[in-house]
N, C-alpha and C. Protein backbone atom coordinates (compact mmCIF):
# COMPACT_ATOMS: atom_id res chain seq x y z
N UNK A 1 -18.64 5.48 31.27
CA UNK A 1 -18.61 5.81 29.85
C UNK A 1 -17.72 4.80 29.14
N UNK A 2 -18.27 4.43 28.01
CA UNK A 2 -17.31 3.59 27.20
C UNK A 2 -16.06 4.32 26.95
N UNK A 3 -15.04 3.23 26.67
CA UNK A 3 -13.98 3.64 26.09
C UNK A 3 -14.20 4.10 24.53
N UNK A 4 -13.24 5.53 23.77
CA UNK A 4 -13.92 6.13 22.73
C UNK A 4 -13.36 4.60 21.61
N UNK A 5 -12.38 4.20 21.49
CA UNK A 5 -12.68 3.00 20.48
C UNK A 5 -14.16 1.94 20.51
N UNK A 6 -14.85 1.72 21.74
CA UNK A 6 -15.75 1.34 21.55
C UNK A 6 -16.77 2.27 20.87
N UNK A 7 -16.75 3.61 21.42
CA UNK A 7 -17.89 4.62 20.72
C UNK A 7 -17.79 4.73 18.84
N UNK A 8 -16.50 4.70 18.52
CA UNK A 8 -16.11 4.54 17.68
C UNK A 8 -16.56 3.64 16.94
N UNK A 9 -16.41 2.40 17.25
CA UNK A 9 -16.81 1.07 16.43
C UNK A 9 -18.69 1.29 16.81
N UNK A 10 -19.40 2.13 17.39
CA UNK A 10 -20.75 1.86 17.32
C UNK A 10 -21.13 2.60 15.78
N UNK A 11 -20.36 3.71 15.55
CA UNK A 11 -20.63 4.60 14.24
C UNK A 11 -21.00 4.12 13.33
N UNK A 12 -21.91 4.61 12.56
CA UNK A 12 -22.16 3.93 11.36
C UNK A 12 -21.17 3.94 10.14
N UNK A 13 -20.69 3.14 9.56
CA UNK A 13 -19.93 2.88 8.42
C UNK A 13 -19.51 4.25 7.63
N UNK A 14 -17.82 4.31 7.19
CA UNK A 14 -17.91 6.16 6.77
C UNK A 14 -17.37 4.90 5.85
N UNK A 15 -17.09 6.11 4.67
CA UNK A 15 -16.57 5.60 3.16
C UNK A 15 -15.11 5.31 3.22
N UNK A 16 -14.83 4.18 2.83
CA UNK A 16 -13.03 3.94 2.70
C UNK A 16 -12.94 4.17 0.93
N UNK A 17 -11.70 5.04 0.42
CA UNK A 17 -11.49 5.09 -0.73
C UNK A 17 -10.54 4.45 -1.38
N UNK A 18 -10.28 3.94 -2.32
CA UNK A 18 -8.91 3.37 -2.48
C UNK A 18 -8.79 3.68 -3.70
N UNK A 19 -6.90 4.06 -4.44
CA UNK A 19 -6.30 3.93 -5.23
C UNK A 19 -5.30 3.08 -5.60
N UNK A 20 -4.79 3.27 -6.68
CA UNK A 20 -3.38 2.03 -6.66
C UNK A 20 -2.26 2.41 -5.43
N UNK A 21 -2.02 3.53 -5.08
CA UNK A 21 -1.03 3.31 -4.17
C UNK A 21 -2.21 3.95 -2.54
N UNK A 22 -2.91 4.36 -2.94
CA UNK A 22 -3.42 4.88 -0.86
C UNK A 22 -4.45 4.75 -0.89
N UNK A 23 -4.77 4.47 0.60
CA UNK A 23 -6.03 4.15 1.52
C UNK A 23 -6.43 5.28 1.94
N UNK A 24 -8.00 5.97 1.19
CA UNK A 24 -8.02 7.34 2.21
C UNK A 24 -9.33 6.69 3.62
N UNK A 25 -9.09 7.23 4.26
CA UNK A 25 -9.92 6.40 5.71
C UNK A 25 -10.63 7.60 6.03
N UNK A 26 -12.26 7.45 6.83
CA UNK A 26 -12.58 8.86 7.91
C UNK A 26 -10.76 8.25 9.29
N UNK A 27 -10.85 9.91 9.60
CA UNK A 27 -9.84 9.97 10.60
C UNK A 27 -10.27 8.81 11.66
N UNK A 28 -9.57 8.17 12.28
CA UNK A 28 -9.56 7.01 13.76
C UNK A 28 -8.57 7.84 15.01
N UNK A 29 -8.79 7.97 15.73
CA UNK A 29 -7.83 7.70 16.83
C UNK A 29 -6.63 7.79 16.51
N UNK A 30 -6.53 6.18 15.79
CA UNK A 30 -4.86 6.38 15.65
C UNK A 30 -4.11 6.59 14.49
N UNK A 31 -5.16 7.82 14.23
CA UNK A 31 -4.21 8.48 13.11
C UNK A 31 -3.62 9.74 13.48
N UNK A 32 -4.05 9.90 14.89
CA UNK A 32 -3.67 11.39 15.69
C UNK A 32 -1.98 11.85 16.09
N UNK A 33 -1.35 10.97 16.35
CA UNK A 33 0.34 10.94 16.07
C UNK A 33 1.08 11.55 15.14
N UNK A 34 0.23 10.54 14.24
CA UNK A 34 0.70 10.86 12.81
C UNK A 34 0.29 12.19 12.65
N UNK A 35 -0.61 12.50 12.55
CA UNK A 35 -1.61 13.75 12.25
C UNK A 35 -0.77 14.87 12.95
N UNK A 36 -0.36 14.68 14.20
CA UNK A 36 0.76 15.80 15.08
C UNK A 36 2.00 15.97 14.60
N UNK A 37 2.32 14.71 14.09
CA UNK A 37 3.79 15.05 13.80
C UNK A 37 3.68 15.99 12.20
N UNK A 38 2.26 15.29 11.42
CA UNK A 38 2.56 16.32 10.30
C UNK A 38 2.53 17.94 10.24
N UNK A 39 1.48 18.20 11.01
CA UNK A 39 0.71 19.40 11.59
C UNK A 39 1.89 20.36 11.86
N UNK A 40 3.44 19.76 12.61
CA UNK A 40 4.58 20.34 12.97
C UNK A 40 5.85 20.90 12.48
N UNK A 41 5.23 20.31 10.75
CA UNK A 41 6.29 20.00 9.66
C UNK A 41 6.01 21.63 9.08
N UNK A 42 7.25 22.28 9.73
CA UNK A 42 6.84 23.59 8.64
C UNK A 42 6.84 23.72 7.11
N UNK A 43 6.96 22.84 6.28
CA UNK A 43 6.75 22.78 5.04
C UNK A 43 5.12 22.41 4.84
N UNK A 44 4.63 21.84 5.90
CA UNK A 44 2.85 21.66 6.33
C UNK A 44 2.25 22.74 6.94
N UNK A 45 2.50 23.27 7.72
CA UNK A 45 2.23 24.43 8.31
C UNK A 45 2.86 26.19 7.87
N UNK A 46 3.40 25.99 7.20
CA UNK A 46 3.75 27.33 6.48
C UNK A 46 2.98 28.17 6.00
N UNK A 47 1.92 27.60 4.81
CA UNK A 47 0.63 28.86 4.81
C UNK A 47 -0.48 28.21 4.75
N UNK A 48 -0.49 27.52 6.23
CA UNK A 48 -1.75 27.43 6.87
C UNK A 48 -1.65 27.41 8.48
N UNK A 49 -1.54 28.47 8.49
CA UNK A 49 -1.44 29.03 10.34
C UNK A 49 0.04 29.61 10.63
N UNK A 50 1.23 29.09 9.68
CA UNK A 50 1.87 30.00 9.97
C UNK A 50 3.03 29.17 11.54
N UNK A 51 2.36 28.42 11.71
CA UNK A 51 3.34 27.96 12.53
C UNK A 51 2.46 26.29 13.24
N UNK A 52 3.18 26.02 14.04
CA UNK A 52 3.04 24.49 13.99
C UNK A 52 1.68 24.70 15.05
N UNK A 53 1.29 23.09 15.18
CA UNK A 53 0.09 23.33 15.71
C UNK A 53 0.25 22.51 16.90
N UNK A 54 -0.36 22.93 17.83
CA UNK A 54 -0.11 21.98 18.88
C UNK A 54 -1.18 20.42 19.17
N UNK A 55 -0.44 19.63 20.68
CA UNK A 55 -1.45 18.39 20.40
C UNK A 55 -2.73 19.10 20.43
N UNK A 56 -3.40 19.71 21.41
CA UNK A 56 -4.82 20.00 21.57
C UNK A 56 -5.34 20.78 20.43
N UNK A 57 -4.33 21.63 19.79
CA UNK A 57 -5.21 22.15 18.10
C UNK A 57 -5.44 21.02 17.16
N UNK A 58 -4.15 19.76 17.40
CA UNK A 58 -4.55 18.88 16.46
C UNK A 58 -5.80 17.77 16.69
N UNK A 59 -5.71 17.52 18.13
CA UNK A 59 -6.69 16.90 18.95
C UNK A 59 -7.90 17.44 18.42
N UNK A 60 -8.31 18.89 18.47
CA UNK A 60 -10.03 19.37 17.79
C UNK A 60 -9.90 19.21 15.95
N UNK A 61 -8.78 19.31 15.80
CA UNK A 61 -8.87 18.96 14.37
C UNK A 61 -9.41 17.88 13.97
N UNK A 62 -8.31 17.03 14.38
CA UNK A 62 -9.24 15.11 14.37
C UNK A 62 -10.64 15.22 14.87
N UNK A 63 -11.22 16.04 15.52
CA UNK A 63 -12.32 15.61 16.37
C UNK A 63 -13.58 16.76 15.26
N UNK A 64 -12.98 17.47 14.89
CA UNK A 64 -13.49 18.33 13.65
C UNK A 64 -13.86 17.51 12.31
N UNK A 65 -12.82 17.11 11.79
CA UNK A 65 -12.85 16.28 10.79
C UNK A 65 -13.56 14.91 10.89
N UNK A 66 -13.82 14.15 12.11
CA UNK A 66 -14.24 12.51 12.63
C UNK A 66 -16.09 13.75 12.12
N UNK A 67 -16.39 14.82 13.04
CA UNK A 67 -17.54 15.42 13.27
C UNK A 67 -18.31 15.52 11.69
N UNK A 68 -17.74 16.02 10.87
CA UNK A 68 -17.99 16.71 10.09
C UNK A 68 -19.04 15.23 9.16
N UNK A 69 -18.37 14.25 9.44
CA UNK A 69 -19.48 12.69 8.72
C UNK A 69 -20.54 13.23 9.35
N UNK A 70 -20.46 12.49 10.53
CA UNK A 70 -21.68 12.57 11.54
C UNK A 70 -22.64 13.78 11.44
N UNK A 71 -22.11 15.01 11.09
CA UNK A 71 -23.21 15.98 10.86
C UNK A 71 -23.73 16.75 9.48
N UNK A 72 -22.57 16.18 8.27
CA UNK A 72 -23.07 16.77 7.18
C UNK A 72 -22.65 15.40 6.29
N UNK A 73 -22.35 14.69 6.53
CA UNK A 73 -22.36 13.37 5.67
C UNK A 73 -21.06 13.08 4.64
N UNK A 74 -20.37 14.17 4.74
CA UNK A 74 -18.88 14.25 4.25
C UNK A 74 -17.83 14.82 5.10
N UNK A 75 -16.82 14.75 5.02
CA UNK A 75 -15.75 15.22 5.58
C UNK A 75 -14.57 15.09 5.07
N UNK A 76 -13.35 15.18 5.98
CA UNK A 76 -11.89 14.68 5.70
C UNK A 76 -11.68 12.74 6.19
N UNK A 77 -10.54 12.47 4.92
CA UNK A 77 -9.99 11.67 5.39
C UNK A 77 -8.51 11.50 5.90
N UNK A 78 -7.91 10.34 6.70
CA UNK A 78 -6.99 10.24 6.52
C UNK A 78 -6.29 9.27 5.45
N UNK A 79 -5.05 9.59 4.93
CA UNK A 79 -4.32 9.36 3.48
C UNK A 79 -3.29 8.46 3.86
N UNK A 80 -2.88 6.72 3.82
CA UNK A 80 -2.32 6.33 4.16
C UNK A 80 -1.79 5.31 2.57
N UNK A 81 -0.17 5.57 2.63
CA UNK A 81 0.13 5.01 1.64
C UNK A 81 -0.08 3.35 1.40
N UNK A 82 -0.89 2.72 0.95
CA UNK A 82 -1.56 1.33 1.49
C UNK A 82 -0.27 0.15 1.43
N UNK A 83 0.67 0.43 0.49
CA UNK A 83 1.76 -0.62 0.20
C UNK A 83 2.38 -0.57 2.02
N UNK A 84 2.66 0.62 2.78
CA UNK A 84 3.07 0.36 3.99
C UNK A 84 2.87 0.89 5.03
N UNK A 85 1.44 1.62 4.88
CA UNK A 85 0.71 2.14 5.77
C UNK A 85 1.17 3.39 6.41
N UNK A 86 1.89 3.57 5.83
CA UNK A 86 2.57 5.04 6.04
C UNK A 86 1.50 6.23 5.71
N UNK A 87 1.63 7.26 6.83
CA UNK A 87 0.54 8.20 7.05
C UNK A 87 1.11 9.17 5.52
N UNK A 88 0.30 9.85 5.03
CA UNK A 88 0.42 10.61 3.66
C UNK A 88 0.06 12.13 4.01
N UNK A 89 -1.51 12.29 4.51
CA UNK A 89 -1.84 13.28 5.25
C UNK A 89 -3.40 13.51 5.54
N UNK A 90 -4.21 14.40 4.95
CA UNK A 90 -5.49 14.51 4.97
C UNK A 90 -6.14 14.83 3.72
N UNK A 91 -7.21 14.79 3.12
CA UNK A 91 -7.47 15.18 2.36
C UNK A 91 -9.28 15.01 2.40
N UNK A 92 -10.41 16.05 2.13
CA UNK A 92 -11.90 15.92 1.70
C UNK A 92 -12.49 17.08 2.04
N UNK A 93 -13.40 16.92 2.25
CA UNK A 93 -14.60 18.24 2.41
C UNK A 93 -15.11 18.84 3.62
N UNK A 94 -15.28 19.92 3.47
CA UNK A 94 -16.11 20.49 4.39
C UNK A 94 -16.61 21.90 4.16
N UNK A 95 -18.08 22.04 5.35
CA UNK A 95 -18.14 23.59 5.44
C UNK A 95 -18.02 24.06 6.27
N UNK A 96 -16.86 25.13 6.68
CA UNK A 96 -16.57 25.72 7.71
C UNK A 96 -17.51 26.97 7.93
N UNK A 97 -18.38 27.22 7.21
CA UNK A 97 -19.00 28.88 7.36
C UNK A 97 -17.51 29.83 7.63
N UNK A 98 -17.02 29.64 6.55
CA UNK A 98 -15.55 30.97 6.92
C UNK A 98 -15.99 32.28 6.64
N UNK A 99 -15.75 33.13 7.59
CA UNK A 99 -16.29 34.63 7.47
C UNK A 99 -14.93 35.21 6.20
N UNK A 100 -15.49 34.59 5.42
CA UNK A 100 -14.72 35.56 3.55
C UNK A 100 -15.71 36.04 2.91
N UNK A 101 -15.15 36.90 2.28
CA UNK A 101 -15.96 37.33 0.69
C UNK A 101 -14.92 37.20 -0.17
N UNK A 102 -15.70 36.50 -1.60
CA UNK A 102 -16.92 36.29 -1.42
C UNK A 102 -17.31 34.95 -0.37
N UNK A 103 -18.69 35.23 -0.08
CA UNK A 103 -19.10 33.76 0.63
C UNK A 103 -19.25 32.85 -0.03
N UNK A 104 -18.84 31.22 0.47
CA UNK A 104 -19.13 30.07 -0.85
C UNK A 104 -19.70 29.14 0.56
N UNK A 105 -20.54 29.66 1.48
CA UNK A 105 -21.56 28.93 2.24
C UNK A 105 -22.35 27.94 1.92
N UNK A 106 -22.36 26.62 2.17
CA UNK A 106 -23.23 25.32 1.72
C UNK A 106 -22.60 25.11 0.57
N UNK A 107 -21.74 25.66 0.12
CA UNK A 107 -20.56 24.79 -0.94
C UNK A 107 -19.60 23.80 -0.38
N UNK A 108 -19.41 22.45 -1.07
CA UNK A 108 -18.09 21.47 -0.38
C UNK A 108 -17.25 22.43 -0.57
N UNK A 109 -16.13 23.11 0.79
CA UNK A 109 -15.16 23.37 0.35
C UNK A 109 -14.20 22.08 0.76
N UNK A 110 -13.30 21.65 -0.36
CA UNK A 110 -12.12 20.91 -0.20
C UNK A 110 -11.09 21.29 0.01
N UNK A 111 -10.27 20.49 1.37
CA UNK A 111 -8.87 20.74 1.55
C UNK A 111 -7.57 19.41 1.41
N UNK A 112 -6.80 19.58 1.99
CA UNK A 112 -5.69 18.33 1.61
C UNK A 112 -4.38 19.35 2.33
N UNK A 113 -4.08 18.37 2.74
CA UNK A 113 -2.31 18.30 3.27
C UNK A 113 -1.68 17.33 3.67
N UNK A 114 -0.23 17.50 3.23
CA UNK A 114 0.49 16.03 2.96
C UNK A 114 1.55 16.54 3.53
N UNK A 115 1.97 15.53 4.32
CA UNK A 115 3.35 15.42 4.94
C UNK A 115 4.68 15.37 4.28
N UNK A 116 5.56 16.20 4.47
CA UNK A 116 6.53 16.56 3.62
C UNK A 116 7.02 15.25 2.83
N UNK A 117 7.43 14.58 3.68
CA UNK A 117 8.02 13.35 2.92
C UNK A 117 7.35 12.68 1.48
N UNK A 118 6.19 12.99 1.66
CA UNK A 118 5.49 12.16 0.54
C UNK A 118 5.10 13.87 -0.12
N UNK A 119 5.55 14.58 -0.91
CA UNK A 119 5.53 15.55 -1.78
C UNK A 119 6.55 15.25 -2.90
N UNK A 120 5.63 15.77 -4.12
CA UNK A 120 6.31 15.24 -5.10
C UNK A 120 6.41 13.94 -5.61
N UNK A 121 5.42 13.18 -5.08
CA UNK A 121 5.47 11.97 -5.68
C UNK A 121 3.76 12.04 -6.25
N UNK A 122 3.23 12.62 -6.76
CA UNK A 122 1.72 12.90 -7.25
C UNK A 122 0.45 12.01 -6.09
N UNK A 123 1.18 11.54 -4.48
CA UNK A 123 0.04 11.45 -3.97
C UNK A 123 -1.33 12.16 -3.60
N UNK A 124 -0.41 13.72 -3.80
CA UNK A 124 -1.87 14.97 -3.87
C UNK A 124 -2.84 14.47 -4.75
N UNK A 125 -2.21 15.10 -5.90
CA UNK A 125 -3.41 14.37 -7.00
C UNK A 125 -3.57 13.12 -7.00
N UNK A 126 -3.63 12.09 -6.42
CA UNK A 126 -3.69 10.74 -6.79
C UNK A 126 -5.41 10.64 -5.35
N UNK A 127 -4.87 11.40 -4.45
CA UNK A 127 -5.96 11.61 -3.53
C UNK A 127 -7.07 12.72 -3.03
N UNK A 128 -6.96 13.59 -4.47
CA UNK A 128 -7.92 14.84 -4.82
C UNK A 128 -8.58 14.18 -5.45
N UNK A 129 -7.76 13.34 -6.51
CA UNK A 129 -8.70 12.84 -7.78
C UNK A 129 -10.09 11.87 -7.38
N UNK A 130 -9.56 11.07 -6.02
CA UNK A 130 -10.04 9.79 -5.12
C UNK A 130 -11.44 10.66 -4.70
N UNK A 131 -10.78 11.66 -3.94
CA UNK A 131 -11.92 12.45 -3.35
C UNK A 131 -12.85 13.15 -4.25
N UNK A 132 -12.57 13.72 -5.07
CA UNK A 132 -13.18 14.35 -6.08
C UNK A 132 -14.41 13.42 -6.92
N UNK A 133 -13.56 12.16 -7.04
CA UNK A 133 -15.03 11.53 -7.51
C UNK A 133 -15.66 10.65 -6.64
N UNK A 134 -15.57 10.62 -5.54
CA UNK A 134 -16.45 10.41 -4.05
C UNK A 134 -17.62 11.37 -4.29
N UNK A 135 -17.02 12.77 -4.57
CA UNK A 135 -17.98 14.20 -4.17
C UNK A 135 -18.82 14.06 -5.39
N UNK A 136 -18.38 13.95 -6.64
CA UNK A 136 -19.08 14.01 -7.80
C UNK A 136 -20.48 12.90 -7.93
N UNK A 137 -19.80 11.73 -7.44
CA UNK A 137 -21.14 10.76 -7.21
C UNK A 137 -22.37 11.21 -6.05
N UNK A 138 -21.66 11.72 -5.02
CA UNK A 138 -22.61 12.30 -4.02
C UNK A 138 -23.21 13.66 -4.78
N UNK A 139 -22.63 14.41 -5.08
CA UNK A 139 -22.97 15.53 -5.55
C UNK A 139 -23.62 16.09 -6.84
N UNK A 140 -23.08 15.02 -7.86
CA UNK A 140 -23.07 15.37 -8.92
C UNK A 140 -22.47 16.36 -9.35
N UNK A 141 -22.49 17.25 -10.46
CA UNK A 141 -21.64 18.66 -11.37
C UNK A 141 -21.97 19.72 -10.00
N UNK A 142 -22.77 19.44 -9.24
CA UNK A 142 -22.39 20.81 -7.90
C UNK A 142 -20.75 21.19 -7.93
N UNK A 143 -20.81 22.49 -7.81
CA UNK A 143 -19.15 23.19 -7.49
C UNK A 143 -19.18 22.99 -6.37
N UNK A 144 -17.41 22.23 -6.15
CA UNK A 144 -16.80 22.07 -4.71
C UNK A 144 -15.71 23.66 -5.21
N UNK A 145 -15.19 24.00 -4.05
CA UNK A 145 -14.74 25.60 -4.12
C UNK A 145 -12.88 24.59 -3.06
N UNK A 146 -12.35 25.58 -3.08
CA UNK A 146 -10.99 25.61 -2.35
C UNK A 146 -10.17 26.47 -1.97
N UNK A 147 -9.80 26.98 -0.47
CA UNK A 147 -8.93 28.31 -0.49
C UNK A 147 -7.37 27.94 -0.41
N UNK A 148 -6.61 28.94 -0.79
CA UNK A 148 -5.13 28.49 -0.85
C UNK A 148 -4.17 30.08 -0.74
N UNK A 149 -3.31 29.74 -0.29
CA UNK A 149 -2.15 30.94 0.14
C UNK A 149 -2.07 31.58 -1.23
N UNK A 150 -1.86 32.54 -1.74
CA UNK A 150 -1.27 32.78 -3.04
C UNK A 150 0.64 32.13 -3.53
N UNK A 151 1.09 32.17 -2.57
CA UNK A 151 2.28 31.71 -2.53
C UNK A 151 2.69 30.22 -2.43
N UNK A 152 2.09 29.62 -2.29
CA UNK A 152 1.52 27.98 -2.01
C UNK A 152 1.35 27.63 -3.39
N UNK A 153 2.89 27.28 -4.05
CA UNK A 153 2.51 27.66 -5.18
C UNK A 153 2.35 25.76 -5.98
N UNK A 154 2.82 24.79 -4.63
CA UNK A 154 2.55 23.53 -5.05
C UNK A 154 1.44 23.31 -4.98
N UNK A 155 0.33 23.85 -4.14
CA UNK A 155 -0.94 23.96 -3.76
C UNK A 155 -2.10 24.05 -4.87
N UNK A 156 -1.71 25.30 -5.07
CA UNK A 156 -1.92 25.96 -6.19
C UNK A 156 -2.02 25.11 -8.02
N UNK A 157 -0.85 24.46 -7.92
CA UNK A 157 -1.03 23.56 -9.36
C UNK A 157 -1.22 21.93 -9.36
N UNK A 158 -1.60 22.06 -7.59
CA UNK A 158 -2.56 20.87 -7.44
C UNK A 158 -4.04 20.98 -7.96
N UNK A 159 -4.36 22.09 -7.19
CA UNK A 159 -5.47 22.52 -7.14
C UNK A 159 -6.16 22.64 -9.20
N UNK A 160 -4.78 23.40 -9.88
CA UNK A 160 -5.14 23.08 -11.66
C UNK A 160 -5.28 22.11 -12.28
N UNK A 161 -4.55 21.42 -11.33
CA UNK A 161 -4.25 19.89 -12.36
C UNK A 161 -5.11 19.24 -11.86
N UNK A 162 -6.24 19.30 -10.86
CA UNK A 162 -7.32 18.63 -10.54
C UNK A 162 -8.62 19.29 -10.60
N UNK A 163 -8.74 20.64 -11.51
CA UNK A 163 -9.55 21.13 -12.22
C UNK A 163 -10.28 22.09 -11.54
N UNK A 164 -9.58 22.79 -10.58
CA UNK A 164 -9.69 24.29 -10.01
C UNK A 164 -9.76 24.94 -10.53
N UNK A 165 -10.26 26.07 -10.67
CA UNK A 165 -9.96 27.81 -11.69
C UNK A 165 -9.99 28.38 -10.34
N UNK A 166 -9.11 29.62 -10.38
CA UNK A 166 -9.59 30.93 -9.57
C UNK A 166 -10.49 31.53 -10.23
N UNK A 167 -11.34 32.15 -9.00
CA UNK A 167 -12.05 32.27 -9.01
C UNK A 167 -12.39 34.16 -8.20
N UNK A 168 -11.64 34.43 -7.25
CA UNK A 168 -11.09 35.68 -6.50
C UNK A 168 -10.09 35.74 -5.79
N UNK A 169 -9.35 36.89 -5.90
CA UNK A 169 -8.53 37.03 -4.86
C UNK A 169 -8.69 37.46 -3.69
N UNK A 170 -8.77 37.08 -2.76
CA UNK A 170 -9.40 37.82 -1.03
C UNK A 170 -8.70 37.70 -0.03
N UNK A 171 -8.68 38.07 1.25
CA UNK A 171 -8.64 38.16 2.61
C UNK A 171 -9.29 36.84 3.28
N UNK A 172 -8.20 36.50 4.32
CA UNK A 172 -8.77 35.44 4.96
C UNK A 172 -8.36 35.56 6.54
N UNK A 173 -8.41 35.82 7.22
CA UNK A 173 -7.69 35.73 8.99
C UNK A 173 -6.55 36.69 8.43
N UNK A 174 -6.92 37.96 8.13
CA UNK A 174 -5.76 38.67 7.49
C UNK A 174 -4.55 38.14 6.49
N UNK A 175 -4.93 37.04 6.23
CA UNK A 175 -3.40 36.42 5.13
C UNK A 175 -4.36 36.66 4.30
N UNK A 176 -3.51 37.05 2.52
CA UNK A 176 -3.66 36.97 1.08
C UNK A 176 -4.35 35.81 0.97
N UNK A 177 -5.36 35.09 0.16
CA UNK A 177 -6.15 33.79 0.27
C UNK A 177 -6.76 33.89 -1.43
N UNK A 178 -6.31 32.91 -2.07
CA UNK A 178 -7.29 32.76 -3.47
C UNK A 178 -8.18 32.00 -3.62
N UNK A 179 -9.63 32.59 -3.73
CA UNK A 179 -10.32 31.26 -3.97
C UNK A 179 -10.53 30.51 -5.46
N UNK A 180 -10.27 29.01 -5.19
CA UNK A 180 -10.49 28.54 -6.52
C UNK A 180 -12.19 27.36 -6.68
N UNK A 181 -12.46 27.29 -7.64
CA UNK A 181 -14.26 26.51 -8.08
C UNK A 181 -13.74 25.75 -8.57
N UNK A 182 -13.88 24.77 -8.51
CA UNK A 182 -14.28 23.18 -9.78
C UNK A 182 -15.91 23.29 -10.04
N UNK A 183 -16.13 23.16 -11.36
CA UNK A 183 -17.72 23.15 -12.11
C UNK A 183 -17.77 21.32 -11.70
């Protein structure tokens, strides 16, 4: 069997995005370090799982997110600050079929998480906004949807300031969960 960087380089071309300050990339290999050490950062993991994640949860994550091109033509990227290549975090689309109500099935849902260090400097929005009009050209005015902690309250006025509304309040893996729509 090939080595997976060779399998890798056979893939067909995923989308690189760029802004004035970051590079969003589909996930590689060696963004998986990075990707662990953020995954561990309880200010990253606080209300989303609740506790840190290990290599092999982060290992199917990367391998979740690399998947998600290859079988629905969008996914996550990874967020690297381009001035010094410093990892930022993740950020793009997907559909998980999440057992919620309401259901938002065959809707982009979008996610994002950023490594503590780089919070507060508007790379969220600087790489929602990136992604957002990736989705809009693919998509057109289709609603992308987003779930978020209720308490997640930086999350939360990411999610406004890049043109979210709530939309319900619900249940998710037993945690409080709001869903928000972009038109």
């Amino acid at each position: 069997m090939p080595p997976l960087d060779d399998l890798a380089a056979r893939a067909p071309p995923l989308p690189v995005l760029t802004t004035p300050r970051l590079t969003l990339s589909p996930p590689e290999i060696s963004d998986f370090d990075d990707s662990v050490a953020m995954w561990c950062e309880p200010e990253v993991y606080r209300y989303v799982g609740g506790r840190a994640s290990t290599r092999e949860e982060s290992w199917a994550r990367l391998l979740r997110a690399r998947g998600l091109w290859a079988l629905l033509g969008y996914g996550y990227w990874a967020v690297r600050e381009t001035a010094t290549g410093r990892y930022v975090g993740e950020v793009g689309f997907a559909d998980f079929h999440r057992d919620i109500e309401p259901s938002f099935e065959g809707v982009p849902e979008m996610g994002w998480v950023l490594a503590s260090w780089s919070h507060g400097q508007g790379f969220g929005t600087e790489a929602v906004n990136a992604g957002l009009a990736w989705g809009q050209r693919r998509w057109g005015q289709d609603p992308v949807v987003c779930i978020i902690h209720p308490d997640n309250a930086a999350s939360l006025a990411l999610a406004a300031k890049t043109g979210f509304v709530e939309q319900a309040r619900t249940t998710y893996k037993d945690s409080p969960t709001v869903l928000l729509r972009r038109e």
